[in-house]
PDB file of N, CA and C in Angstrom:
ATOM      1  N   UNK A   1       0.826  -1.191   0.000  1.00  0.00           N
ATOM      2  CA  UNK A   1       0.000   0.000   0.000  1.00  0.00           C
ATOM      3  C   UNK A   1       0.867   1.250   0.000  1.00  0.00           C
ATOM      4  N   UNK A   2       1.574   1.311   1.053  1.00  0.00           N
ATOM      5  CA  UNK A   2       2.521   2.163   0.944  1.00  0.00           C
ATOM      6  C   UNK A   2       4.107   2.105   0.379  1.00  0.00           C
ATOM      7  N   UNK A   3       4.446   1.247  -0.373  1.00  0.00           N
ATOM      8  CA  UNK A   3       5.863   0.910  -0.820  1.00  0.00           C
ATOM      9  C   UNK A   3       5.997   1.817  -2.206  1.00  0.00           C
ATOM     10  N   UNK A   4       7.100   2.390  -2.231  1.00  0.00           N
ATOM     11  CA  UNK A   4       7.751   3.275  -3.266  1.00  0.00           C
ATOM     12  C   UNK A   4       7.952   2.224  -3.985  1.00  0.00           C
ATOM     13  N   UNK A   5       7.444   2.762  -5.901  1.00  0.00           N
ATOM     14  CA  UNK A   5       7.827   1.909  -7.043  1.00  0.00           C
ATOM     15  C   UNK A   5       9.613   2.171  -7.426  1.00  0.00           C
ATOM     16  N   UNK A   6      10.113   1.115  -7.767  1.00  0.00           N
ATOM     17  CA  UNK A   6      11.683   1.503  -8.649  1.00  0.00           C
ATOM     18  C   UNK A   6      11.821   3.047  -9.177  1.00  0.00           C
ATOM     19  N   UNK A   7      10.644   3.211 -10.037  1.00  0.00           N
ATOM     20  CA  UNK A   7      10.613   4.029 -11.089  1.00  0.00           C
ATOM     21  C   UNK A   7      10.576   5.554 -10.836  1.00  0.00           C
ATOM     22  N   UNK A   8       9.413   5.866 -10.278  1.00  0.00           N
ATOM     23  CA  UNK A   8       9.449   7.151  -9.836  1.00  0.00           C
ATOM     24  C   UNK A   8       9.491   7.685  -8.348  1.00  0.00           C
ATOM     25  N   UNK A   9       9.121   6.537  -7.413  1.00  0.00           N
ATOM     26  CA  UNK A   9       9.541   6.244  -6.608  1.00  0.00           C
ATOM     27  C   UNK A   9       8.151   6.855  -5.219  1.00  0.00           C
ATOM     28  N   UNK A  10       6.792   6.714  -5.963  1.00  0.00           N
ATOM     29  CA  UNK A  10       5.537   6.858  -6.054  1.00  0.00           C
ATOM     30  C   UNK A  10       5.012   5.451  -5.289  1.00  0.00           C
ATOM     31  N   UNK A  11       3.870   5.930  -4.324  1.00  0.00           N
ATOM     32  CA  UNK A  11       3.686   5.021  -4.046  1.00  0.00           C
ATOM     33  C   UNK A  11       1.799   4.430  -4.339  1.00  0.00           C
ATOM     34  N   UNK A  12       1.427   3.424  -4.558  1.00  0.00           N
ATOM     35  CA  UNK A  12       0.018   3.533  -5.021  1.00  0.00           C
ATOM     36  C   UNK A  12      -0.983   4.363  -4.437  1.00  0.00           C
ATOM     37  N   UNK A  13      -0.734   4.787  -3.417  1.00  0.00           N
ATOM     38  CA  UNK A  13      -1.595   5.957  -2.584  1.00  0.00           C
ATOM     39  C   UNK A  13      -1.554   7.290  -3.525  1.00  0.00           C
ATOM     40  N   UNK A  14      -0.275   7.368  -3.495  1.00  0.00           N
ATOM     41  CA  UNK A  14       0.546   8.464  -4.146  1.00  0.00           C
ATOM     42  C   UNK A  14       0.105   8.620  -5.622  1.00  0.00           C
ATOM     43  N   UNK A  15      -0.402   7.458  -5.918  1.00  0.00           N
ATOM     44  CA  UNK A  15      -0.681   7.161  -7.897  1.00  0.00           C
ATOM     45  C   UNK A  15      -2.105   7.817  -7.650  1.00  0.00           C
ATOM     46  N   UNK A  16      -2.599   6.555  -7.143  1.00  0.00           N
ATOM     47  CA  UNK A  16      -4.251   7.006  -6.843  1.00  0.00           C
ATOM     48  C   UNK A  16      -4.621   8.238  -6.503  1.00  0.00           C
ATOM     49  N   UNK A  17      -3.777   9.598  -5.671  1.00  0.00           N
ATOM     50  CA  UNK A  17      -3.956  10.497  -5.669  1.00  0.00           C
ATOM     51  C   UNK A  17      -3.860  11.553  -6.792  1.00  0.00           C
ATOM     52  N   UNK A  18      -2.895  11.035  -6.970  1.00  0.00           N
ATOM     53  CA  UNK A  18      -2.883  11.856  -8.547  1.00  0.00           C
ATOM     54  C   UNK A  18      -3.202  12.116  -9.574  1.00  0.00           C
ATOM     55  N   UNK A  19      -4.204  11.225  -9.572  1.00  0.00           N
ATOM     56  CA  UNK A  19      -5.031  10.757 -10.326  1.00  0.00           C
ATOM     57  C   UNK A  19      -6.616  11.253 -10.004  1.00  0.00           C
ATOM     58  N   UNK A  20      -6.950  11.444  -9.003  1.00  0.00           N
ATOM     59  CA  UNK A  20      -8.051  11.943  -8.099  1.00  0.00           C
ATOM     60  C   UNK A  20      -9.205  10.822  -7.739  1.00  0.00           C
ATOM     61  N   UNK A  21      -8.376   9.506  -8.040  1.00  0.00           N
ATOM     62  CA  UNK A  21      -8.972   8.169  -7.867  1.00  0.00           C
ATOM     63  C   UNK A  21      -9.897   7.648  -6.601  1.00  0.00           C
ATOM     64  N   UNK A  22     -10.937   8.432  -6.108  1.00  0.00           N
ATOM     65  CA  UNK A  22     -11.678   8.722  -4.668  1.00  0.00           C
ATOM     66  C   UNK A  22     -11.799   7.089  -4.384  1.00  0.00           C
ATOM     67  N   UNK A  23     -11.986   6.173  -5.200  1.00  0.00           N
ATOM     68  CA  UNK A  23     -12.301   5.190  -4.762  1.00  0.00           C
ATOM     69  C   UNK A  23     -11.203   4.362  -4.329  1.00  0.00           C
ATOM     70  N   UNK A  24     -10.244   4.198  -5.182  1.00  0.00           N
ATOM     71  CA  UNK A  24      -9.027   3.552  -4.430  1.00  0.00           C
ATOM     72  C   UNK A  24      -8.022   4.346  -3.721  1.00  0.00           C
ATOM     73  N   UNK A  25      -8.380   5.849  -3.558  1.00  0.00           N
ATOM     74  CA  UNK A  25      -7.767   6.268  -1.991  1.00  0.00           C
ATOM     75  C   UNK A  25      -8.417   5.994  -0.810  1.00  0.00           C
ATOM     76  N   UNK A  26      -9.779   5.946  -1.184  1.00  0.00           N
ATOM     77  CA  UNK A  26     -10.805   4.949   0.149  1.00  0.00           C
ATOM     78  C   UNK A  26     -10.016   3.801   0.555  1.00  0.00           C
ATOM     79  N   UNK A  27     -10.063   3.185  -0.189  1.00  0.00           N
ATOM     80  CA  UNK A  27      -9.911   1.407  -0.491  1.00  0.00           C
ATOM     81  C   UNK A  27      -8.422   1.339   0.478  1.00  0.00           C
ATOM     82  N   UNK A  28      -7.183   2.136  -0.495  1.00  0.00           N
ATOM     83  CA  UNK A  28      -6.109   2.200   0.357  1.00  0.00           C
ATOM     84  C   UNK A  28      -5.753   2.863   1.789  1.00  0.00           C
ATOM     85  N   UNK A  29      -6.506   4.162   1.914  1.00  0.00           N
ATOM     86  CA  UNK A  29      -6.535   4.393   3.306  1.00  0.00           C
ATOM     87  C   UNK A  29      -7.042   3.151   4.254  1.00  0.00           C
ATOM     88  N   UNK A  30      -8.026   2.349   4.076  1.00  0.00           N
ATOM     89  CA  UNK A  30      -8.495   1.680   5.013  1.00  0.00           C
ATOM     90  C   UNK A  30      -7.294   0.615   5.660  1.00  0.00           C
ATOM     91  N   UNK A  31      -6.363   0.295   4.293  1.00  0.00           N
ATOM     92  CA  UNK A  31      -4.901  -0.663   4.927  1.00  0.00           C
ATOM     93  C   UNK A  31      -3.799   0.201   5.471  1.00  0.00           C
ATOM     94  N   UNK A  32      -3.600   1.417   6.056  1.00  0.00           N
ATOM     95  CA  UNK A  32      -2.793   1.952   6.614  1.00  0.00           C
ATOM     96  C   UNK A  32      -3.288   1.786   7.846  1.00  0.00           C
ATOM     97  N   UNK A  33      -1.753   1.182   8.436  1.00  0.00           N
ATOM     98  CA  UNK A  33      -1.746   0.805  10.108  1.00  0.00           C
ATOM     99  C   UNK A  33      -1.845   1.958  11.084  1.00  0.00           C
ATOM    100  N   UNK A  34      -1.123   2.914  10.594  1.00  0.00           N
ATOM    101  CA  UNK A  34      -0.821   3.862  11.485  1.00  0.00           C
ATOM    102  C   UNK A  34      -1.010   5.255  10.522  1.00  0.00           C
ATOM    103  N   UNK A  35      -0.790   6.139  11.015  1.00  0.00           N
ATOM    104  CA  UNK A  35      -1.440   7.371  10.193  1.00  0.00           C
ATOM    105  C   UNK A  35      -0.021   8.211   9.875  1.00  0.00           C
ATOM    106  N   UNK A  36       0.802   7.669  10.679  1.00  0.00           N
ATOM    107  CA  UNK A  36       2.317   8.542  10.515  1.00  0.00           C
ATOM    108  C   UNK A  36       2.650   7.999   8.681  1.00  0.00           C
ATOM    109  N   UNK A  37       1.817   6.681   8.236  1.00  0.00           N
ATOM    110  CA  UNK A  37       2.387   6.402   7.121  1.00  0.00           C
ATOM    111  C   UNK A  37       2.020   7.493   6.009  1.00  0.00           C
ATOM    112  N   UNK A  38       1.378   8.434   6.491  1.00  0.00           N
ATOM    113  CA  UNK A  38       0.666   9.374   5.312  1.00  0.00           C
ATOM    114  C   UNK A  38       1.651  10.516   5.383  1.00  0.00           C
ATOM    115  N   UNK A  39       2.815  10.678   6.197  1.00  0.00           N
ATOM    116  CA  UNK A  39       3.535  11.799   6.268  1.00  0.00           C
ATOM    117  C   UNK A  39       4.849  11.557   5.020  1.00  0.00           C
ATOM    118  N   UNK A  40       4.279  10.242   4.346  1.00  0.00           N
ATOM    119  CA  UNK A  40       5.474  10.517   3.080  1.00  0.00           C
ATOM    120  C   UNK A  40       5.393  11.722   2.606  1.00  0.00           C
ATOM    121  N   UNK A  41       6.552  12.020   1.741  1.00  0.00           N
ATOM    122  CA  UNK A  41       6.358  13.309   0.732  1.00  0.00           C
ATOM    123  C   UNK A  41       7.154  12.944  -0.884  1.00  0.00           C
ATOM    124  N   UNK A  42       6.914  13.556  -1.905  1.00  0.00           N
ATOM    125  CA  UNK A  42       7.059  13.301  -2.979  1.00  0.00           C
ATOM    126  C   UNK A  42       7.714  14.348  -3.986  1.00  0.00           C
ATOM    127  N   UNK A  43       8.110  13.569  -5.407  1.00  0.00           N
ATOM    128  CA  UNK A  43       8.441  14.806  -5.839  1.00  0.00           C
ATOM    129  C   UNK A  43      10.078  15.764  -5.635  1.00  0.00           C
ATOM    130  N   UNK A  44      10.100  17.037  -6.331  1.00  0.00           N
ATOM    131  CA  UNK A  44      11.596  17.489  -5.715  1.00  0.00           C
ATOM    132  C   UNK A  44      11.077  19.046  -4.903  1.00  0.00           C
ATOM    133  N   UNK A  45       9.762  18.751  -4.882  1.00  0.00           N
ATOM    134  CA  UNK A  45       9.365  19.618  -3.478  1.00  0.00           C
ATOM    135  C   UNK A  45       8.803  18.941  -2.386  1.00  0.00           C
ATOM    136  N   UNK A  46       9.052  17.832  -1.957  1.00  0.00           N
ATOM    137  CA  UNK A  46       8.997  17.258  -0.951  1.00  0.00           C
ATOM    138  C   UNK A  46       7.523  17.263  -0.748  1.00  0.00           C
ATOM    139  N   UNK A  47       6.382  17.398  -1.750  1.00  0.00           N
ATOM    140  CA  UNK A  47       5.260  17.325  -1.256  1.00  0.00           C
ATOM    141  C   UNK A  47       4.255  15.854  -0.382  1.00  0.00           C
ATOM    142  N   UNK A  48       3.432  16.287   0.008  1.00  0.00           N
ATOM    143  CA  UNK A  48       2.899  15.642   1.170  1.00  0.00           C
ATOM    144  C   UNK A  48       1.472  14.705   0.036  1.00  0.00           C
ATOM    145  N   UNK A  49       0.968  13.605   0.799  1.00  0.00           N
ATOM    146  CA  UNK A  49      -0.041  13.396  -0.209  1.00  0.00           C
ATOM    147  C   UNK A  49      -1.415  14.507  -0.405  1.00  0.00           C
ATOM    148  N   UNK A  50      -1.705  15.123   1.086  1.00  0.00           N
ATOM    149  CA  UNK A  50      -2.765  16.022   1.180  1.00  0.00           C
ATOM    150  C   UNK A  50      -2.592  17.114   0.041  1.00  0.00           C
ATOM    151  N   UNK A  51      -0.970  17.697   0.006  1.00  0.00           N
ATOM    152  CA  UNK A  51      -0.468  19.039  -1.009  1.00  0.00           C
ATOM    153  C   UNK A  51      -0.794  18.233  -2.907  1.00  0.00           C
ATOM    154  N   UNK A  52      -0.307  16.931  -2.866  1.00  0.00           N
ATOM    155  CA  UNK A  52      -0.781  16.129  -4.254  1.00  0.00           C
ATOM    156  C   UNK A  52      -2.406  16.646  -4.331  1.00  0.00           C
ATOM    157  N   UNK A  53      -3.358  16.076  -3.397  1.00  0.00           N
ATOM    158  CA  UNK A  53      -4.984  15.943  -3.605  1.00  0.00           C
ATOM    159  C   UNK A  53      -4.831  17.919  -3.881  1.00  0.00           C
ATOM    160  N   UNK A  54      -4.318  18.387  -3.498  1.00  0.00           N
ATOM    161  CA  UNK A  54      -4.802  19.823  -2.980  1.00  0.00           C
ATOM    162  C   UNK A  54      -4.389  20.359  -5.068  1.00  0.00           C
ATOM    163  N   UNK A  55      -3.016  20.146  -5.808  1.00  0.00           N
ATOM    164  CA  UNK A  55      -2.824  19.970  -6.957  1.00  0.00           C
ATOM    165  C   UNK A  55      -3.616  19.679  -7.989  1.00  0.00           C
ATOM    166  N   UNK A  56      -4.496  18.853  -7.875  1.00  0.00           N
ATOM    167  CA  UNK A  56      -5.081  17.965  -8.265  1.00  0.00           C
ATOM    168  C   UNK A  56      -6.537  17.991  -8.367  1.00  0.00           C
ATOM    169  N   UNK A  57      -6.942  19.279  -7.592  1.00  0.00           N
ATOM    170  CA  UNK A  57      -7.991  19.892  -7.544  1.00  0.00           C
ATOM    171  C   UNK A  57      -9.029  18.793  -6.863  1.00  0.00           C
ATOM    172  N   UNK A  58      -8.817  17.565  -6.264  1.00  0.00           N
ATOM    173  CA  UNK A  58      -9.604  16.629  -5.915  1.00  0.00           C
ATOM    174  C   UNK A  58     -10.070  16.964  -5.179  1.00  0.00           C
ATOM    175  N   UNK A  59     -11.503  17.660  -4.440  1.00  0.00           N
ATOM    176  CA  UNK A  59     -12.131  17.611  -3.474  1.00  0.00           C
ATOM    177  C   UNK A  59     -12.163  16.673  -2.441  1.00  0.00           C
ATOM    178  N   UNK A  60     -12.989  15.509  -2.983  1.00  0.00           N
ATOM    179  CA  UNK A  60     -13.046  14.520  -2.234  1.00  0.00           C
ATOM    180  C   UNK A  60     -11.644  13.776  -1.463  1.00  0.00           C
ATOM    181  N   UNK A  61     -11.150  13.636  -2.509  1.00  0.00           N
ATOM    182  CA  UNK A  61     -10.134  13.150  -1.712  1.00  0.00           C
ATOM    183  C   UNK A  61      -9.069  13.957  -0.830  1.00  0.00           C
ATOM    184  N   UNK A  62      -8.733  15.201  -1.021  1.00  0.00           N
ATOM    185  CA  UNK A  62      -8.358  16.204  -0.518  1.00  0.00           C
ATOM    186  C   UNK A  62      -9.543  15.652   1.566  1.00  0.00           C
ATOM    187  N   UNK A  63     -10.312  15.458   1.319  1.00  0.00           N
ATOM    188  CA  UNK A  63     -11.593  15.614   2.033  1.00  0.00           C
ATOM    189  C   UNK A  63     -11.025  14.113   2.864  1.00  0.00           C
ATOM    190  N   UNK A  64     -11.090  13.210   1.890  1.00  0.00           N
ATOM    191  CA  UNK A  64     -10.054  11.435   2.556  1.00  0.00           C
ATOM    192  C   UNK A  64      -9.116  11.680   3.334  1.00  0.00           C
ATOM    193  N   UNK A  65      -7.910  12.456   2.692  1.00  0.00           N
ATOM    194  CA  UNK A  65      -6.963  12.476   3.278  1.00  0.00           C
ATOM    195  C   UNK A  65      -6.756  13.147   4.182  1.00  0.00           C
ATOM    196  N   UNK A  66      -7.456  14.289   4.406  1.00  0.00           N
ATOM    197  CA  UNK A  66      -7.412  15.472   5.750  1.00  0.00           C
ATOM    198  C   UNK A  66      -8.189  14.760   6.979  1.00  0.00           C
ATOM    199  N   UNK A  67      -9.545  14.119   6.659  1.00  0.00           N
ATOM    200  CA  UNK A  67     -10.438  13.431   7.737  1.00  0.00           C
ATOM    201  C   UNK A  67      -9.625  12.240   8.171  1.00  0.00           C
ATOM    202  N   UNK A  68      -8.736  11.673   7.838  1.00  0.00           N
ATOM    203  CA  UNK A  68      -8.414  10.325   7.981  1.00  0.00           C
ATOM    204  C   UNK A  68      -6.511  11.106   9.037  1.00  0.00           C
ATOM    205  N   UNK A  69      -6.159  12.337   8.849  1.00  0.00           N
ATOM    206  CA  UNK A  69      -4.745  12.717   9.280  1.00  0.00           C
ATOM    207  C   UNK A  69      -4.691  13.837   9.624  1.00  0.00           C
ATOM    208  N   UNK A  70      -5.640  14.548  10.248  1.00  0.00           N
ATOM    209  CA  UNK A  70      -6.102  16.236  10.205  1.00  0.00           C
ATOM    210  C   UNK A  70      -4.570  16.499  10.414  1.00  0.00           C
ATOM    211  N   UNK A  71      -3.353  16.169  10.742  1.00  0.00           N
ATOM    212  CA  UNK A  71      -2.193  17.021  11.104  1.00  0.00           C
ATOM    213  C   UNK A  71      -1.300  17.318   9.642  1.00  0.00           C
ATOM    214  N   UNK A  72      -1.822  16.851   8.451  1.00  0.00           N
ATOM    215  CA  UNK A  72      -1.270  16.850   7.030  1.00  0.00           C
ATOM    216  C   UNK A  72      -1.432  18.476   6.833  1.00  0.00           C
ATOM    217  N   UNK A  73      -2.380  18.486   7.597  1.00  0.00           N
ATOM    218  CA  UNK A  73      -2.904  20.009   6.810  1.00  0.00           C
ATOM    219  C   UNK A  73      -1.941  21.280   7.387  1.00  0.00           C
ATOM    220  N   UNK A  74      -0.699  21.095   8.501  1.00  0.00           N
ATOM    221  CA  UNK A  74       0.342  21.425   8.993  1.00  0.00           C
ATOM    222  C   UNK A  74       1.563  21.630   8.374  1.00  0.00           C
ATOM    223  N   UNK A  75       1.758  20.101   7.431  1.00  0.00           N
ATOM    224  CA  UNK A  75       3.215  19.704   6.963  1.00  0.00           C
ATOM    225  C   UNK A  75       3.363  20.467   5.594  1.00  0.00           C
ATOM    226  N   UNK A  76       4.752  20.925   5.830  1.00  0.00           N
ATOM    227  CA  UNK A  76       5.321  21.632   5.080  1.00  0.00           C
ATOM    228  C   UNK A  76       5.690  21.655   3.513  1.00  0.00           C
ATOM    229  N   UNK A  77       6.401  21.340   2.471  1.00  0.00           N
ATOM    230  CA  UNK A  77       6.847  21.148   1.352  1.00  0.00           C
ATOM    231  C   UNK A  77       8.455  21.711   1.688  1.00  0.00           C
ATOM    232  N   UNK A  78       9.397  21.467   0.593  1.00  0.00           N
ATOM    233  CA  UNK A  78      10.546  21.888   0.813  1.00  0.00           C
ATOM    234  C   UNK A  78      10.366  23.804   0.874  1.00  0.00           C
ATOM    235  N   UNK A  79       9.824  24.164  -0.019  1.00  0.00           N
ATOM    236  CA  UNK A  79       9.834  25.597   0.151  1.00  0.00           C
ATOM    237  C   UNK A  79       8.816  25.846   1.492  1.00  0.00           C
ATOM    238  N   UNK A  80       8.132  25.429   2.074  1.00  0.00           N
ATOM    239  CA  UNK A  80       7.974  25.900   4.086  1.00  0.00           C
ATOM    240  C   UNK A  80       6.664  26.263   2.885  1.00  0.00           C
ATOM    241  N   UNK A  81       5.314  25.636   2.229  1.00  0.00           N
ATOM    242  CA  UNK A  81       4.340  25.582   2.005  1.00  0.00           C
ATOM    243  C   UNK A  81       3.550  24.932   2.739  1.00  0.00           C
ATOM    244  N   UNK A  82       2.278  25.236   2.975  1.00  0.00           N
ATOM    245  CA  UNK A  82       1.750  24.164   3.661  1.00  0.00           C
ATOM    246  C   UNK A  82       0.161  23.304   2.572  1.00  0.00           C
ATOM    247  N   UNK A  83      -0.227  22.653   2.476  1.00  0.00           N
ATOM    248  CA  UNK A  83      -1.464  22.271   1.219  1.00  0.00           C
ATOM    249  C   UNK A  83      -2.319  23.654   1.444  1.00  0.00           C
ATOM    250  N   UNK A  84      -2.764  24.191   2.412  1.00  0.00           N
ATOM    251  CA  UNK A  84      -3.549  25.270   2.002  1.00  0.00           C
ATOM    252  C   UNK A  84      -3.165  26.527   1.759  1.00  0.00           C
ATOM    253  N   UNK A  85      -1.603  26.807   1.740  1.00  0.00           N
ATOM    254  CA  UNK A  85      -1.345  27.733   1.018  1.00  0.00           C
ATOM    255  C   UNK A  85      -1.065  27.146  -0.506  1.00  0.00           C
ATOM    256  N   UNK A  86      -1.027  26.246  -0.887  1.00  0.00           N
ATOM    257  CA  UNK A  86      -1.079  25.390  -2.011  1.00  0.00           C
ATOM    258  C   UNK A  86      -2.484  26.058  -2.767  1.00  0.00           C
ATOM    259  N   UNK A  87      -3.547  25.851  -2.229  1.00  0.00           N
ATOM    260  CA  UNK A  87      -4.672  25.871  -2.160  1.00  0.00           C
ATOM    261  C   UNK A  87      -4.309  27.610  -2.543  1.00  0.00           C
ATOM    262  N   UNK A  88      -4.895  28.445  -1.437  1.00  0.00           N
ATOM    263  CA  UNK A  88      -4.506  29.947  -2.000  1.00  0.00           C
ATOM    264  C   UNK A  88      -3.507  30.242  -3.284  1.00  0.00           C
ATOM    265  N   UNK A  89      -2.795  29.468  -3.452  1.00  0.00           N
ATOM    266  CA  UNK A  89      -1.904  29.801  -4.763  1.00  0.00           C
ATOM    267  C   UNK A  89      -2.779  29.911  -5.977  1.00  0.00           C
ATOM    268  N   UNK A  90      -3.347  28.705  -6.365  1.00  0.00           N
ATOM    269  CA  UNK A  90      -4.219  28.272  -6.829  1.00  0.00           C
ATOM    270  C   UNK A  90      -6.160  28.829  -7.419  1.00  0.00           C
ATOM    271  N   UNK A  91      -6.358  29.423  -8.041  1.00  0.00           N
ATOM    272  CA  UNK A  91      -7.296  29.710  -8.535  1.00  0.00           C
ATOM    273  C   UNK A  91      -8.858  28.887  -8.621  1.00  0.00           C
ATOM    274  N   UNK A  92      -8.557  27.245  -9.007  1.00  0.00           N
ATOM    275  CA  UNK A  92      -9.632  26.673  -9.561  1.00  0.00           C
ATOM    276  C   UNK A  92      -9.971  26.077  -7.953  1.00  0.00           C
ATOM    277  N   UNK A  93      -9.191  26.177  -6.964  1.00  0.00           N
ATOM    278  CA  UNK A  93      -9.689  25.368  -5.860  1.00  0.00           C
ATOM    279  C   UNK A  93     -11.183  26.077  -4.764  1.00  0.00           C
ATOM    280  N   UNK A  94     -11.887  26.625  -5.352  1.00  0.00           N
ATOM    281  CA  UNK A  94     -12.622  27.321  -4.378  1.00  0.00           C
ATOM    282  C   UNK A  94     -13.111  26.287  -2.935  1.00  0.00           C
ATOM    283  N   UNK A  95     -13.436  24.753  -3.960  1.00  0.00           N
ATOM    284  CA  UNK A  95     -14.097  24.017  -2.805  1.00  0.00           C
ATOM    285  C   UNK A  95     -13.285  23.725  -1.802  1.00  0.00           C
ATOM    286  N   UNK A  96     -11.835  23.071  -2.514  1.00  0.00           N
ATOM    287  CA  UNK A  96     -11.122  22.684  -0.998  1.00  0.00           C
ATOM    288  C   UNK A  96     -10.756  23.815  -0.269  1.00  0.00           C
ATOM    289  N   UNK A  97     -10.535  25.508  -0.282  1.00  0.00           N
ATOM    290  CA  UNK A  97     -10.349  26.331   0.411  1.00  0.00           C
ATOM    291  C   UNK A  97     -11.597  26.110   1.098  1.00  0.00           C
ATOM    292  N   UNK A  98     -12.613  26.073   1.139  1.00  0.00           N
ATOM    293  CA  UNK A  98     -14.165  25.975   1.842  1.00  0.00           C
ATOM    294  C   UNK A  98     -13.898  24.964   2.892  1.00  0.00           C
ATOM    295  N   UNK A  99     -13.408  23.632   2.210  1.00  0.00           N
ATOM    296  CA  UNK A  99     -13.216  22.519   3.337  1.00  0.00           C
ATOM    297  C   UNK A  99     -12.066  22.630   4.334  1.00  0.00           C
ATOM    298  N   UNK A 100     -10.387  23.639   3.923  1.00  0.00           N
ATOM    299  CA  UNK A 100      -9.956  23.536   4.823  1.00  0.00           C
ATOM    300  C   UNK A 100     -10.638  25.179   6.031  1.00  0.00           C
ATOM    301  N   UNK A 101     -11.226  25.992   5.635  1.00  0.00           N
ATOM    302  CA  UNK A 101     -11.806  26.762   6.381  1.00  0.00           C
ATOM    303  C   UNK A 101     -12.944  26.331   7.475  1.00  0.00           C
ATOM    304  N   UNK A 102     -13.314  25.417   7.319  1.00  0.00           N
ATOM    305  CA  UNK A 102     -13.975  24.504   8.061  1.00  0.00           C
ATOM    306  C   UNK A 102     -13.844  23.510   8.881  1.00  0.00           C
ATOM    307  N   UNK A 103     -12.741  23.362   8.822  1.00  0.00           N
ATOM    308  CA  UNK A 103     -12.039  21.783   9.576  1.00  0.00           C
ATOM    309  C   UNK A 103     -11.947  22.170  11.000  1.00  0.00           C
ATOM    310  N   UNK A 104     -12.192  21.954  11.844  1.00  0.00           N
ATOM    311  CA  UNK A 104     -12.202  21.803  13.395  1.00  0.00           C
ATOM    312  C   UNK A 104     -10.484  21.799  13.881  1.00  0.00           C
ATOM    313  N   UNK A 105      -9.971  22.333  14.898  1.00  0.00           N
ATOM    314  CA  UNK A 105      -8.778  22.453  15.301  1.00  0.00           C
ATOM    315  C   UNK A 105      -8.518  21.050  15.402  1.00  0.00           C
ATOM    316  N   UNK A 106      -6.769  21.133  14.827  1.00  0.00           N
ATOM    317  CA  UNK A 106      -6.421  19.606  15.414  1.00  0.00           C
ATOM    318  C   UNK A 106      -5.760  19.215  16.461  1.00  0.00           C
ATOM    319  N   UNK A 107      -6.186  18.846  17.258  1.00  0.00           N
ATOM    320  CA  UNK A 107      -5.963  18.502  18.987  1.00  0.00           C
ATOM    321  C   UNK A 107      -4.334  18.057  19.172  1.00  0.00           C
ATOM    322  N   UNK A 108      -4.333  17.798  18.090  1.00  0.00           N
ATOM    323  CA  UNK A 108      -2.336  17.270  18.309  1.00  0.00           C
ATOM    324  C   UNK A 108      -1.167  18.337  18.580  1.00  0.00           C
TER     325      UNK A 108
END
């Protein structure tokens, strides 16, 4: 679920996100043991999977991955970004700015 391919070095979470694949980021969130496994990052900006969904314009899954790790919405990128300034960069995202304006503090 979580193992980096040879190639790009992507992991099927990581595919499925990029893709905006809501159903098999369901499917794969449900086999992660622990939630620290979602703090991979990708890419040569070190992005996070939440900052991928946030790219990607995926609502929903943007929506998977924040409900399932509310502390993603914290982690950085190499340039000290966080997914919702990702989000503010960004023009077409009105909905996920809505969803992270809404999210309840995260207790961690």
């Amino acid at each position: 679920v979580n193992e980096r391919n040879g190639q790009d070095g992507d992991t099927p979470l990581a595919n499925a996100v990029r893709t905006g694949g809501l159903d098999m980021v369901k499917a794969l969130l449900q086999h992660f043991p622990d939630t620290h496994d979602l703090t991979m990052t990708f890419g040569p900006r070190r992005s996070s999977y939440l900052h991928l969904a946030v790219l990607g314009n995926a609502v929903e899954v943007v929506r998977a991955i924040g409900d399932k790790e509310p502390s993603l919405r914290r982690v950085k990128d190499r340039e000290g970004e966080t997914p919702r300034q990702y989000c503010n960069s960004l023009r077409h995202c009105e909905a996920i700015r809505h969803y992270f304006d809404h999210l309840p503090s995260d207790p961690r």
